[in-house]
Every structure is written in C-alpha cells, then in structure tokens.
Protein backbone atom coordinates (compact mmCIF):
# COMPACT_ATOMS: atom_id res chain seq x y z
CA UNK A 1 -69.75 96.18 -99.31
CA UNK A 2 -66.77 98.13 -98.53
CA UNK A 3 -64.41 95.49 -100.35
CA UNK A 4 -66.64 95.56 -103.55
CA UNK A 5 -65.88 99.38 -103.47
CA UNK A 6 -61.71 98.34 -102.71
CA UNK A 7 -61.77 96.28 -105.74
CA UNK A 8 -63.30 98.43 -107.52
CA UNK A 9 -61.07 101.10 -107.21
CA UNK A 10 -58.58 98.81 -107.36
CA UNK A 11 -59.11 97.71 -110.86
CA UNK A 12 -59.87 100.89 -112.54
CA UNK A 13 -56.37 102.55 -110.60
CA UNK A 14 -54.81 99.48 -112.84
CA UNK A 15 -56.75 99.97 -115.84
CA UNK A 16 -56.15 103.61 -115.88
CA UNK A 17 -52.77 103.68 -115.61
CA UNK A 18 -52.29 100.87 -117.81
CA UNK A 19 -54.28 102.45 -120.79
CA UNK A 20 -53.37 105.86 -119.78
CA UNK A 21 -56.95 107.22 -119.73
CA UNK A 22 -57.48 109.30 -116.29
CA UNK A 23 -61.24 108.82 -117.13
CA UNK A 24 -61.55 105.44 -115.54
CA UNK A 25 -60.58 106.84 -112.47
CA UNK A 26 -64.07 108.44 -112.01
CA UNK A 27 -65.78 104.71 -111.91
CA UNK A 28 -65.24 104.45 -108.38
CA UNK A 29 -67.16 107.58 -107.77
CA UNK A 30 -69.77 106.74 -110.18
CA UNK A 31 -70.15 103.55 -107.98
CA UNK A 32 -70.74 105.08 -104.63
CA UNK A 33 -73.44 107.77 -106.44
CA UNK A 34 -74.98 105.00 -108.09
CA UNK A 35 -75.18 102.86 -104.72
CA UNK A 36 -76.25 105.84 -102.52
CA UNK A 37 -78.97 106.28 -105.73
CA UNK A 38 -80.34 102.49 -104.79
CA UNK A 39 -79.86 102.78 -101.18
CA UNK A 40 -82.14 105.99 -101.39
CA UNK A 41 -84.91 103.98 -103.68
CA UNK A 42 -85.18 101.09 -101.10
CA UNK A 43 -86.65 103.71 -98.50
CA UNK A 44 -90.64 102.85 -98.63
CA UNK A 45 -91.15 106.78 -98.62
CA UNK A 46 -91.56 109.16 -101.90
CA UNK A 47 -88.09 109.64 -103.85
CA UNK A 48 -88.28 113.35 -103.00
CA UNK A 49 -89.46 113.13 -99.60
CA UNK A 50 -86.53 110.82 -98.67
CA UNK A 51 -84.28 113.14 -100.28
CA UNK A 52 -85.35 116.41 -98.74
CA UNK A 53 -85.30 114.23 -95.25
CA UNK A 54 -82.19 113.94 -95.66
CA UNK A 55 -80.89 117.17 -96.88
CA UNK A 56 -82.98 118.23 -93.86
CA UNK A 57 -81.00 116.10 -91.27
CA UNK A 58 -78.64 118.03 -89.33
C-alpha cells in the first residue's frame, strides 16, 4: 500500500509543478485521510466507538 501512496505523491509533485497549482499537492494527504476513513469503517464496532477507542489509546 505504501507504493500506491509513493505514486501518488509522485504524480501530483509532477502535476503540480507542471500546471503550477500548489493545490494538487494536498491529494496525497487527502489519500491517507480518506484511507485511514475506510480502514476505520472495516472495524465490526460502531463508527464512534472505534473512534473514541482510539483517541482513547495511549
């Protein structure tokens, strides 16, 4: 998984610098909120109980 995030970042360093809009270069963080988001939802618990579990974790 670590690669899809590499290329990721990868292509929107490229884009971004070829079209000159720093925007793109929040896709990669997007993409790890968006996968820790899933990861979260696959937990066979509430939403909200997984989350406060793991605010909770120390």
């Amino acid at each position: 998984m670590i690669y899809v995030f590499l290329l990721i970042t990868l292509f929107s360093f490229i884009f971004a610098f070829r079209k000159k809009k720093p925007l793109l270069l929040s896709i990669p963080f997007a993409a790890i909120f968006v996968y820790m988001i899933v990861q979260i939802a696959m937990v066979p618990l509430p939403f909200w109980e997984t989350v406060k579990f793991l605010v909770s974790l120390r």
